[in-house]
Protein backbone atom coordinates (compact mmCIF):
# COMPACT_ATOMS: atom_id res chain seq x y z
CA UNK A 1 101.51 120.52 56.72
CA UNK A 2 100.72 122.70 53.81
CA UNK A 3 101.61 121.87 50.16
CA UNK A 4 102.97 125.47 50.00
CA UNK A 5 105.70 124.71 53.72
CA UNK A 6 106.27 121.03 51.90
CA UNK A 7 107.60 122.63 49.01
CA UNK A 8 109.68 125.18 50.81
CA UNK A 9 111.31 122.26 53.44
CA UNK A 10 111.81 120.35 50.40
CA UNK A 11 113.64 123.26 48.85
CA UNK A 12 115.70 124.13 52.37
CA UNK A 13 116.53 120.60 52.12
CA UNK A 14 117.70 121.01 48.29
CA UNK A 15 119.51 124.04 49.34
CA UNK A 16 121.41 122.56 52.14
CA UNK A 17 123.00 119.82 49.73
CA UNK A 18 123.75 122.03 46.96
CA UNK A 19 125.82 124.19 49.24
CA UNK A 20 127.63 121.25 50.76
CA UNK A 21 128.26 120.57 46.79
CA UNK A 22 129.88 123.68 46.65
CA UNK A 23 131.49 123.88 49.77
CA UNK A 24 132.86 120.21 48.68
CA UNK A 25 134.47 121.54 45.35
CA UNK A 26 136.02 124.54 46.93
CA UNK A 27 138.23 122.35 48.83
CA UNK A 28 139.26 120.33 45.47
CA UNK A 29 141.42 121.33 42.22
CA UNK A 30 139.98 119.71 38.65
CA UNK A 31 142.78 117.25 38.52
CA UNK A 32 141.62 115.83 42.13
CA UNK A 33 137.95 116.15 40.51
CA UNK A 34 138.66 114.40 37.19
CA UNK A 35 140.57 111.97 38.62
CA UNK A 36 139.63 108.01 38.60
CA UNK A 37 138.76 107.26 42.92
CA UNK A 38 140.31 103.49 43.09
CA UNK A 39 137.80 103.73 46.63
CA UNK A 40 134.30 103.83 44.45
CA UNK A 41 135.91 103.31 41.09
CA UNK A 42 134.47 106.74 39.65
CA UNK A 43 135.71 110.54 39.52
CA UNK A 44 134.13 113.09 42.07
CA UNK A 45 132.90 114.72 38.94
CA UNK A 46 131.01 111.77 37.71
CA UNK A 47 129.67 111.42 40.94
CA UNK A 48 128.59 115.23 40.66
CA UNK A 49 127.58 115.09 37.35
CA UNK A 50 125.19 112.39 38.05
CA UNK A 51 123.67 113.86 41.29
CA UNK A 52 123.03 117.18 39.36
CA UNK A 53 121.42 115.75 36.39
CA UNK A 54 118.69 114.60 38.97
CA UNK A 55 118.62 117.85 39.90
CA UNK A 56 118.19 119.90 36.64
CA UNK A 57 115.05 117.20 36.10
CA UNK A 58 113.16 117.78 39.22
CA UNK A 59 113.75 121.53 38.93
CA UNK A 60 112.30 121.52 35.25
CA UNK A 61 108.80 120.87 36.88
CA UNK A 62 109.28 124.16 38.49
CA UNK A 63 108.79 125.88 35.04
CA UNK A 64 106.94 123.07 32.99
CA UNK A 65 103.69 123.90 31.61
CA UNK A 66 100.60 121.32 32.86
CA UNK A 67 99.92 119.01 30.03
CA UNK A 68 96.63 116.39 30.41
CA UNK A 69 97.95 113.03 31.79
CA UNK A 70 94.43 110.64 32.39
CA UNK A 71 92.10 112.61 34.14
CA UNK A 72 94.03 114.56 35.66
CA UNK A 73 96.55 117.74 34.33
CA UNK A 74 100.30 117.28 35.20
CA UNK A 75 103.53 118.71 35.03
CA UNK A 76 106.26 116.82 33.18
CA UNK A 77 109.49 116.34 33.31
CA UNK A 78 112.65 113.43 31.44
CA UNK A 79 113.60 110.69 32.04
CA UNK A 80 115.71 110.32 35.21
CA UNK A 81 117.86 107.90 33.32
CA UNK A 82 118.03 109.67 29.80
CA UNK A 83 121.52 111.14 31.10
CA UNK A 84 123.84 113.08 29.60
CA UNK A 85 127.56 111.38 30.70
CA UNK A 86 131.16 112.83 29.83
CA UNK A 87 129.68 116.08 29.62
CA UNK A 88 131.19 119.53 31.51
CA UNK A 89 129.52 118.92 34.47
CA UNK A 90 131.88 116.30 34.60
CA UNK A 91 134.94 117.21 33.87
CA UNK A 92 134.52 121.04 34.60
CA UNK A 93 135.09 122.02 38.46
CA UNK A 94 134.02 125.71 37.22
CA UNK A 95 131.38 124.42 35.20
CA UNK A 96 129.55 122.59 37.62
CA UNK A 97 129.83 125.52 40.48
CA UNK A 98 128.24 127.51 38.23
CA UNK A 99 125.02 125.07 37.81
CA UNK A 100 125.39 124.80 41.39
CA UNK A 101 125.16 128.18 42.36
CA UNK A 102 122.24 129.06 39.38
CA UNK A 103 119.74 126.36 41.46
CA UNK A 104 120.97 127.42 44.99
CA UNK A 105 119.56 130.68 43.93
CA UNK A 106 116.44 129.30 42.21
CA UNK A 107 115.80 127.61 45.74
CA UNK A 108 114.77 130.71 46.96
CA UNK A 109 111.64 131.32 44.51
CA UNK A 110 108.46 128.88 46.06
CA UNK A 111 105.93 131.47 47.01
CA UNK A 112 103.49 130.66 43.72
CA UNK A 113 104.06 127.04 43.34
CA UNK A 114 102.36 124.40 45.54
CA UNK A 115 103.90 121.11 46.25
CA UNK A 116 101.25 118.83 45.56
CA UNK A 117 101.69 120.08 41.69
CA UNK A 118 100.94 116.67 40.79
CA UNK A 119 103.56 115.63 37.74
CA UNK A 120 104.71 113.15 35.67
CA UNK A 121 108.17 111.69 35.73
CA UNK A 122 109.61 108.90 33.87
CA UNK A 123 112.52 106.32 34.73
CA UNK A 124 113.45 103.49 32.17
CA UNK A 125 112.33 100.13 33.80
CA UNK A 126 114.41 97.97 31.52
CA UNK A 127 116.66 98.17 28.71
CA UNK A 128 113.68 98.44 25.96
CA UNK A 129 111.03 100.03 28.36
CA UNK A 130 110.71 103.08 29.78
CA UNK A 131 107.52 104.19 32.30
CA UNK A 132 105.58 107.02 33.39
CA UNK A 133 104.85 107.56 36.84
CA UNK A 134 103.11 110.11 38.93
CA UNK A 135 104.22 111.58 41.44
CA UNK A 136 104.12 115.54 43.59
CA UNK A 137 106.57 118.79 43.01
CA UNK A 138 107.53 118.69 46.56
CA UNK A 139 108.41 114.89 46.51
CA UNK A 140 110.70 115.28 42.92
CA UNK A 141 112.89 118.14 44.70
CA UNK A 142 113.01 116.28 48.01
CA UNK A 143 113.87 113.06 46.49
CA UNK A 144 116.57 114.74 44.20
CA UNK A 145 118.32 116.35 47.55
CA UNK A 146 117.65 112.99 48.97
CA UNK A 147 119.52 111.05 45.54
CA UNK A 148 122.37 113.73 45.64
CA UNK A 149 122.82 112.86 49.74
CA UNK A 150 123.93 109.36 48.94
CA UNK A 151 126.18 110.47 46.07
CA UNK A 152 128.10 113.12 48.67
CA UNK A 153 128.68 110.05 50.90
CA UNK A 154 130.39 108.18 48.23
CA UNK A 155 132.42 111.09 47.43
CA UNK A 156 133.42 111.89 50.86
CA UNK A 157 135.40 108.21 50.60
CA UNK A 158 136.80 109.27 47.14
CA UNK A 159 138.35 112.72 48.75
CA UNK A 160 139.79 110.70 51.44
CA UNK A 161 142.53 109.77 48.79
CA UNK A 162 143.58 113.18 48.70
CA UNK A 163 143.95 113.90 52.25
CA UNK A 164 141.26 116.24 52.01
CA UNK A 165 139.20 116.87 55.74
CA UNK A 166 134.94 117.16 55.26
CA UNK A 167 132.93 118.15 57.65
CA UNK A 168 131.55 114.86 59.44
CA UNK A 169 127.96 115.42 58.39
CA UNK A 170 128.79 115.57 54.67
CA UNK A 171 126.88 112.97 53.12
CA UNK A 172 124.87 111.34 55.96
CA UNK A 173 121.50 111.36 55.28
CA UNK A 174 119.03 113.59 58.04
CA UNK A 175 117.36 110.70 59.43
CA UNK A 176 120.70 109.41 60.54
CA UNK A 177 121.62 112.87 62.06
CA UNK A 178 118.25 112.50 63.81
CA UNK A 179 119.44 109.09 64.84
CA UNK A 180 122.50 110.36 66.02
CA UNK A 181 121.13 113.30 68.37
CA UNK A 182 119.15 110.82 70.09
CA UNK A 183 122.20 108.72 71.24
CA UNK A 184 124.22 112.61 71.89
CA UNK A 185 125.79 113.31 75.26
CA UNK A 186 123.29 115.35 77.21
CA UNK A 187 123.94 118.03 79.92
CA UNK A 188 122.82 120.67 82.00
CA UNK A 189 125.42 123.07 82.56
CA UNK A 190 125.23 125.30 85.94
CA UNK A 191 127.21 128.64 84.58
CA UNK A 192 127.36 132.10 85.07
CA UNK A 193 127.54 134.60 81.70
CA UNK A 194 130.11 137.20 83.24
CA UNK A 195 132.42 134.16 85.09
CA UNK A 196 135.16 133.54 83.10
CA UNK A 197 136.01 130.18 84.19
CA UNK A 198 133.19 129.05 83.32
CA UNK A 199 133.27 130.70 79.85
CA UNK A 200 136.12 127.77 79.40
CA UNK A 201 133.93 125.00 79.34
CA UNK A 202 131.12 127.26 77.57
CA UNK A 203 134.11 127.12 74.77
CA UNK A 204 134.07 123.82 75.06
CA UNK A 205 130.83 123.01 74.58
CA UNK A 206 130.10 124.86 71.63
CA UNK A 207 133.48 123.91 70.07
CA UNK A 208 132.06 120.69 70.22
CA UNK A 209 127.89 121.59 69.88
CA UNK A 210 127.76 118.92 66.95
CA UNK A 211 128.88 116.57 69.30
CA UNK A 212 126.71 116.85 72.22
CA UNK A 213 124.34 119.19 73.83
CA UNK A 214 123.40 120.84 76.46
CA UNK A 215 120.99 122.64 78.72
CA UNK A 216 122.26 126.22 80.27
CA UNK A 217 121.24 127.15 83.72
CA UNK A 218 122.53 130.66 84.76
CA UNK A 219 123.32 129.74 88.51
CA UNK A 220 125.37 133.31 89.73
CA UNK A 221 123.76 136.28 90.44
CA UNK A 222 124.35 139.05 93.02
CA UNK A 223 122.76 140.85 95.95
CA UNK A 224 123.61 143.51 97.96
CA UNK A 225 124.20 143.02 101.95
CA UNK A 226 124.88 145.58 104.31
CA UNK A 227 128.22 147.40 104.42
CA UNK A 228 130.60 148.76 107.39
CA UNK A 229 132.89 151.43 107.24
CA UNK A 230 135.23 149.63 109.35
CA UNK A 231 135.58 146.90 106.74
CA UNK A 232 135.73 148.25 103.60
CA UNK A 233 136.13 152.06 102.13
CA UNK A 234 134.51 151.98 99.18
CA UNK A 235 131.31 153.34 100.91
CA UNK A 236 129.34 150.97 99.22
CA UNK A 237 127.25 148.20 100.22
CA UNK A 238 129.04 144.90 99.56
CA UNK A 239 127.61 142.26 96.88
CA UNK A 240 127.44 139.22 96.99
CA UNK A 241 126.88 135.96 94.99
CA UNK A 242 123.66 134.78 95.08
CA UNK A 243 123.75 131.22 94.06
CA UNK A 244 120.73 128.75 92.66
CA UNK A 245 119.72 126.13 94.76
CA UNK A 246 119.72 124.12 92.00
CA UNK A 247 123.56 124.57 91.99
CA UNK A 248 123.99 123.63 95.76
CA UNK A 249 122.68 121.00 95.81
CA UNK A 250 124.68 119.15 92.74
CA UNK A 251 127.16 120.94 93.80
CA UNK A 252 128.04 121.97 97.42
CA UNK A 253 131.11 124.71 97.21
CA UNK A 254 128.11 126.40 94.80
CA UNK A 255 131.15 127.10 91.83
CA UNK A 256 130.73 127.20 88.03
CA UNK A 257 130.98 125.40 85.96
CA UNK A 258 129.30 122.37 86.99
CA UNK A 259 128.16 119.96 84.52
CA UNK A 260 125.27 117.02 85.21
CA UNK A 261 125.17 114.44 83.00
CA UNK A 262 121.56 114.00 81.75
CA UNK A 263 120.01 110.69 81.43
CA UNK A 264 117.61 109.62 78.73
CA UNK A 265 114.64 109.59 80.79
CA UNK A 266 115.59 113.04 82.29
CA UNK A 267 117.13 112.02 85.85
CA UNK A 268 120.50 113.38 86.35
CA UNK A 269 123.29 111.05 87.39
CA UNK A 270 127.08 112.19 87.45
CA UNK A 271 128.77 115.79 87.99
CA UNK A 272 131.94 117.07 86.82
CA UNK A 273 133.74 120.20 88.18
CA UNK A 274 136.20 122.78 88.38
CA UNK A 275 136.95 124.73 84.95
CA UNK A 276 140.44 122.93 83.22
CA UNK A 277 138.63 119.60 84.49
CA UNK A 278 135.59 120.06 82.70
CA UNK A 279 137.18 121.23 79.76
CA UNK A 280 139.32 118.58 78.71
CA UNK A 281 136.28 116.20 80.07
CA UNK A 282 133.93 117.18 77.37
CA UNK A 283 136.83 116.64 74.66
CA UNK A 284 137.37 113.45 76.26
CA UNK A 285 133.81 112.25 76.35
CA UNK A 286 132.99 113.81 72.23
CA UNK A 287 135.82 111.64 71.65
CA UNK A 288 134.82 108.69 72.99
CA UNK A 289 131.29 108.84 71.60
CA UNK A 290 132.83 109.62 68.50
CA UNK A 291 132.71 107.28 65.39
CA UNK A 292 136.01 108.93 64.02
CA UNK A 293 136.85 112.04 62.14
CA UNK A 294 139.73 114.15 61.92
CA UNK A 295 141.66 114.32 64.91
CA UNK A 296 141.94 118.23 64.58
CA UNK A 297 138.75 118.50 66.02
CA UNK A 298 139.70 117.68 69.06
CA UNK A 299 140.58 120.23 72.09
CA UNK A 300 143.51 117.39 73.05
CA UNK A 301 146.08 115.72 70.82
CA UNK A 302 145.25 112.32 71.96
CA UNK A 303 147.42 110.57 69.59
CA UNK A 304 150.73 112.22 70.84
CA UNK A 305 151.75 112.10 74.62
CA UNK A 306 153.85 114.64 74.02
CA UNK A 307 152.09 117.13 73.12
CA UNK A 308 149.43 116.17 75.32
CA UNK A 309 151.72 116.90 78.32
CA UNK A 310 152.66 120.31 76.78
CA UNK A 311 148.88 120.83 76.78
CA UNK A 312 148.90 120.01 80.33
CA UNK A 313 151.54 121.56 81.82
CA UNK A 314 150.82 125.04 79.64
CA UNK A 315 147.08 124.76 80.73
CA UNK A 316 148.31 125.25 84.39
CA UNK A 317 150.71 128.05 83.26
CA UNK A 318 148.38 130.31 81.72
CA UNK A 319 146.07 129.64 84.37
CA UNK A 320 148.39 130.66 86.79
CA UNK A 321 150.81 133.16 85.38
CA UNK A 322 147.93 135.06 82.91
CA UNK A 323 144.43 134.26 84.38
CA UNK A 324 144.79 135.12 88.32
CA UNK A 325 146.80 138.49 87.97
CA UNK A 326 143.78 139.63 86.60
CA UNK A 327 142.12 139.65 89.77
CA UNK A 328 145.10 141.00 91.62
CA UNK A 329 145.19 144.03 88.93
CA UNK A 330 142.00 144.56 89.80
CA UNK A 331 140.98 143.73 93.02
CA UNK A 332 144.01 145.48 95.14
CA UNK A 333 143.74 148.85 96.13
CA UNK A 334 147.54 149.25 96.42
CA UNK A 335 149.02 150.94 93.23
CA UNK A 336 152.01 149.23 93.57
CA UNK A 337 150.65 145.90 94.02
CA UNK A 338 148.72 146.70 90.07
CA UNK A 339 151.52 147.45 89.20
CA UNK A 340 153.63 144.33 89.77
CA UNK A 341 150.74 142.23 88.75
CA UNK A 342 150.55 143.87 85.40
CA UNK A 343 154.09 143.23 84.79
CA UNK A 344 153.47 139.86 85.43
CA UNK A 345 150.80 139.82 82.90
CA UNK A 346 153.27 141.36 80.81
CA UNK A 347 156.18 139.09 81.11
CA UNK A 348 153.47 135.83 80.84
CA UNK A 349 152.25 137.26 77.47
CA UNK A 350 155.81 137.21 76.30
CA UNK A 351 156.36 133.65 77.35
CA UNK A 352 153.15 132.41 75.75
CA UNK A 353 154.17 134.09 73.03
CA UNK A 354 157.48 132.05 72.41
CA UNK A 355 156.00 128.90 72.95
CA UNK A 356 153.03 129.69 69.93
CA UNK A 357 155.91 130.21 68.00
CA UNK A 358 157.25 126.70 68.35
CA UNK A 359 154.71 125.70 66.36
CA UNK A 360 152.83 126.67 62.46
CA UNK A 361 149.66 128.89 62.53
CA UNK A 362 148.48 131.42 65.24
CA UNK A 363 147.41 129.07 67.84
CA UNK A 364 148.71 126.59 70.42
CA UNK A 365 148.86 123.03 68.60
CA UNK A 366 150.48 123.57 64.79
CA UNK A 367 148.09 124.05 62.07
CA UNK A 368 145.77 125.78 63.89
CA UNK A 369 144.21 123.55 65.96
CA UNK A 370 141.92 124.72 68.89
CA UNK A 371 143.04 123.23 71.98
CA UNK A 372 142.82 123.31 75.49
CA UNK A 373 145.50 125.40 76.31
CA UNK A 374 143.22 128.37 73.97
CA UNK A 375 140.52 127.66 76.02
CA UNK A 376 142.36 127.86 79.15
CA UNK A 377 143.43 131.32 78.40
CA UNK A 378 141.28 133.17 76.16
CA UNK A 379 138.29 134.25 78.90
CA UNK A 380 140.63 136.34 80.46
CA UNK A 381 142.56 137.52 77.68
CA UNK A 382 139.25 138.58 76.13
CA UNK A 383 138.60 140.59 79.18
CA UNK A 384 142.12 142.63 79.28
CA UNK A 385 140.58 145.21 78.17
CA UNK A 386 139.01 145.70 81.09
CA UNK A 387 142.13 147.55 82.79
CA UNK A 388 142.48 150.25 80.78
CA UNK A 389 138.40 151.39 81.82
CA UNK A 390 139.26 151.06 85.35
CA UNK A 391 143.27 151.58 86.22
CA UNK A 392 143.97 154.07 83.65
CA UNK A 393 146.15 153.86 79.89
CA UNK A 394 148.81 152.85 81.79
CA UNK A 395 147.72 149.68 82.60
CA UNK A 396 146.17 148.90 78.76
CA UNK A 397 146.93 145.77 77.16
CA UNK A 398 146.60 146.11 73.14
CA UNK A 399 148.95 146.26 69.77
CA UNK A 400 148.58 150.11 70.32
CA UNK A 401 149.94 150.19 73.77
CA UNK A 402 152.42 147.11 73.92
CA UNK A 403 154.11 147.14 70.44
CA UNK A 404 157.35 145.45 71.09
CA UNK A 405 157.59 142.73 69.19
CA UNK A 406 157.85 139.84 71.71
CA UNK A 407 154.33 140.78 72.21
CA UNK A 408 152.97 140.21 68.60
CA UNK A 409 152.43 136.48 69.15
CA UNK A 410 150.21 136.51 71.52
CA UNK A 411 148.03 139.38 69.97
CA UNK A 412 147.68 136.95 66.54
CA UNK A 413 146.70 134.33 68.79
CA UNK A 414 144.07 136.74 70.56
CA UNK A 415 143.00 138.02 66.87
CA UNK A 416 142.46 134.35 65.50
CA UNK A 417 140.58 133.44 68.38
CA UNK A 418 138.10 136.06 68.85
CA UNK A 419 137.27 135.52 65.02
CA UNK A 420 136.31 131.76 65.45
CA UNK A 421 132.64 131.49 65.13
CA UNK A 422 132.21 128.84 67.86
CA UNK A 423 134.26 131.59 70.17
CA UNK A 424 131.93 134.57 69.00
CA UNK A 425 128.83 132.95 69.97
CA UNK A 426 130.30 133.00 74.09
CA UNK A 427 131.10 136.35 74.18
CA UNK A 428 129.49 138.70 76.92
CA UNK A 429 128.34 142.22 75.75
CA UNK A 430 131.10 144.62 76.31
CA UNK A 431 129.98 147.02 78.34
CA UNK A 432 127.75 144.61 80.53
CA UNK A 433 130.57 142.79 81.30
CA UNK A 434 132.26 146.64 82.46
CA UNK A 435 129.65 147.19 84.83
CA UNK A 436 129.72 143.59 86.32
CA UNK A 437 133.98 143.62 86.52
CA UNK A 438 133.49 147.16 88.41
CA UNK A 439 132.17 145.60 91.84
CA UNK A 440 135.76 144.07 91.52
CA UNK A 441 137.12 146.96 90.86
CA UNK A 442 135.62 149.39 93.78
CA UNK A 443 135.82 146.46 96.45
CA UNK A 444 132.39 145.93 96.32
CA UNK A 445 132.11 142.17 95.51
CA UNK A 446 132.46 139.38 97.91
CA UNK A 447 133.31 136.43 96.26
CA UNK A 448 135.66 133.55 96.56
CA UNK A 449 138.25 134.70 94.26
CA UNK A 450 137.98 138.25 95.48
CA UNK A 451 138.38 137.17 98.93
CA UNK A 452 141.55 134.94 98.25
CA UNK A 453 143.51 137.96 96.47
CA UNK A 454 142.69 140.11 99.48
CA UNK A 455 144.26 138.06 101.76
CA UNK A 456 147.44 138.12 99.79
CA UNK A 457 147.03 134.91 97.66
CA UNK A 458 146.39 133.90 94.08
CA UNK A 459 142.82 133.69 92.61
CA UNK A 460 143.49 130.12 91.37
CA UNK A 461 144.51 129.29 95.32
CA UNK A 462 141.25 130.25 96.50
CA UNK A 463 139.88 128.15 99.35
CA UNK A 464 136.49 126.79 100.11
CA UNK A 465 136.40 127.20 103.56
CA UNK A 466 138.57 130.44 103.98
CA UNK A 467 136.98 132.60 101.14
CA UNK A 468 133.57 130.98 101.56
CA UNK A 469 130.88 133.55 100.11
């Protein structure tokens, strides 16, 4: 590796800490910061204060002039242990974002300094004594990212006295990360981008993409077969789903999602199906590969049974009372028959909507929390906007066009939702998903689902056998 890419992973590495710094004292007031931790018997801003002062030392070698040192010319910089204590830094919440957020932009600036600068840097090695040493730019900013690391670890414990939820990863030190994706659930994951039950568990996954990972294999497709008048009067040819092999043979009825559990040495070993399955199986398996950590990050309350049936039970709702009239709005031909299953739609939003409002926040569980339930819902609730393109305004689901009040709930829920960043990166393009959704809507596509509504049942009661495509 070059001196010059040392330097600048040292400096990513500096910059990654300093923003958890800052992230970290967003999420505190001064008195929590001043005040004494009985945990590590300090204050966070002592603990700051410290970690910074390391800091402003290795970045003064970014600026020092070379003096001679031996036979060789150096940069200098303090004493690491010549320390300022009781100063702003430490009892100043404002004070030290600000020195925070002058080196996180200094971070930026490598392009005409090399990291193996050599330099001299000097610690005191006893109470009388102190000693020079020599050591590399790159190594001084590493080590002080490395220094403040252990100091965020201490004061994740202190902020646990206040109640006050981290991220997991504040504080643990990258080669324990690295450590830690080595022993991570691995999968590949048979999906399909336009299917929306399997965008569930692709919700899922990425809800939980700290947690485990995962290998995406886009198993749907479609091809055209030849049409008969006698069957269908869309005068189209008919598609199909073409489905990978791959995705047969793990799994015979050929349906996403289907998730393989990966072995360490690459073989596969056990498979988990069907959509609400799968979802709650990847919270249950983060959780029990889980050292700890706040239990809000989890799609299932765990510690309360009853709210874990009300998870259950309104899983299966939405599923069946908001997800499958979609298909019936869209696959029938009768105008009637859209009709009655948008008013279904309808009178499901407003009953989802009642029970959000048994609890705080915008979503399902109070406070916010991401759960199943979400999950279970928001593929197709994503896609509403889907009827509008094909069955006309009168069939629209949006504030605009449904602004009775009973109906507010569930559009804050929708909002919230779509703005989550670990929902954003499932999302289908718009209008690729419209040209997908419209073999559905002409009667071209042969599919399981699509078969089951024509024959007069409910998507979800598809059968294997019966609709087999």
């Amino acid at each position: 590796m070059s001196s010059v890419n040392a330097l600048r992973r040292a400096m990513t590495m500096q910059r990654s800490v300093l923003q958890d710094k800052l992230s970290l004292l967003n999420s505190v007031n001064n008195f929590q910061y001043t005040s004494l931790s009985s945990t590590i018997n300090a204050t966070i801003g002592q603990h700051i204060r410290h970690s910074l002062h390391h800091t402003t030392i290795a970045f003064s070698l970014l600026s020092s002039p070379r003096h001679v040192n031996s036979h060789h010319t150096a940069r200098s910089a303090g004493n690491y242990d010549d320390r300022p204590r009781a100063d702003k830094i430490e009892t100043d919440i404002d004070e030290a974002k600000e020195l925070i957020n002058e080196f996180i932009e200094r971070t930026e600036f490598v392009e005409d300094l090399r990291g193996d600068d050599p330099c001299t840097i000097t610690f005191s090695t006893s109470p009388e004594e102190c000693t020079d040493f020599s050591s590399t730019l790159a190594r001084e900013i590493q080590f002080a990212g490395h220094h403040s690391t252990h100091h965020l670890a201490m004061i994740k414990l202190a902020l646990q006295e206040f109640n006050i939820k981290v991220n997991d990863d504040l504080g643990r030190a990258n080669s324990t990360k690295a450590n830690d994706q080595l022993s991570k659930p691995h999968f590949k994951y048979h999906s399909a981008w336009f299917c929306p039950f399997a965008h569930r568990a692709t919700l899922a996954l990425e809800h939980h993409s700290d947690s485990l990972s995962y290998d995406w294999v886009e198993s749907l497709g479609w091809e055209q077969r030849e049409n008969s008048d006698e069957q269908t009067e869309t005068g189209k040819e008919w598609w199909y789903h073409y489905k990978n092999p791959d995705l047969i043979r793990v799994n015979s009825a050929g349906m996403v999602p289907t998730l393989v559990e990966m072995l360490p040495d690459g073989s596969e070993s056990r498979v988990v199906t069907e959509s609400l399955v799968v979802t709650d199986f990847i919270d249950n398996i983060v959780k029990n590969n889980s050292s700890g950590g706040a239990p809000s990050r989890f799609l299932l309350p765990h510690d309360d049974p009853y709210e874990m049936s009300r998870c259950r039970i309104w899983s299966d709702k939405v599923a069946k009372e908001l997800c499958s009239p979609y298909y019936t709005l869209l696959v029938k031909q009768d105008h009637e028959e859209r009709l009655e299953a948008f008013s279904n739609i309808k009178t499901g939003i407003g009953k989802f909507g009642v029970e959000l409002e048994k609890t705080s926040g915008e979503l399902f569980l109070s406070d916010n929390q991401v759960s199943v339930v979400d999950f279970a819902l928001f593929p197709w609730a994503w896609r509403y906007y889907v009827f509008k393109y094909y069955r006309g305004s009168e069939f629209e689901i949006s504030r605009e066009a449904l602004p009775s009040k009973e109906y507010k709930p569930f559009f804050d829920w929708l909002d919230h939702m779509s703005d989550l960043e670990a929902v954003k990166r499932t999302l289908p393009e718009k209008e690729r998903y419209l040209e997908h959704i419209g073999k559905y809507a002409d009667g071209s596509a042969r599919s399981k689902v699509a078969e089951a509504v024509r024959r007069g049942v409910a998507a979800h009661e598809y059968d294997d056998e019966i609709d087999k495509h």
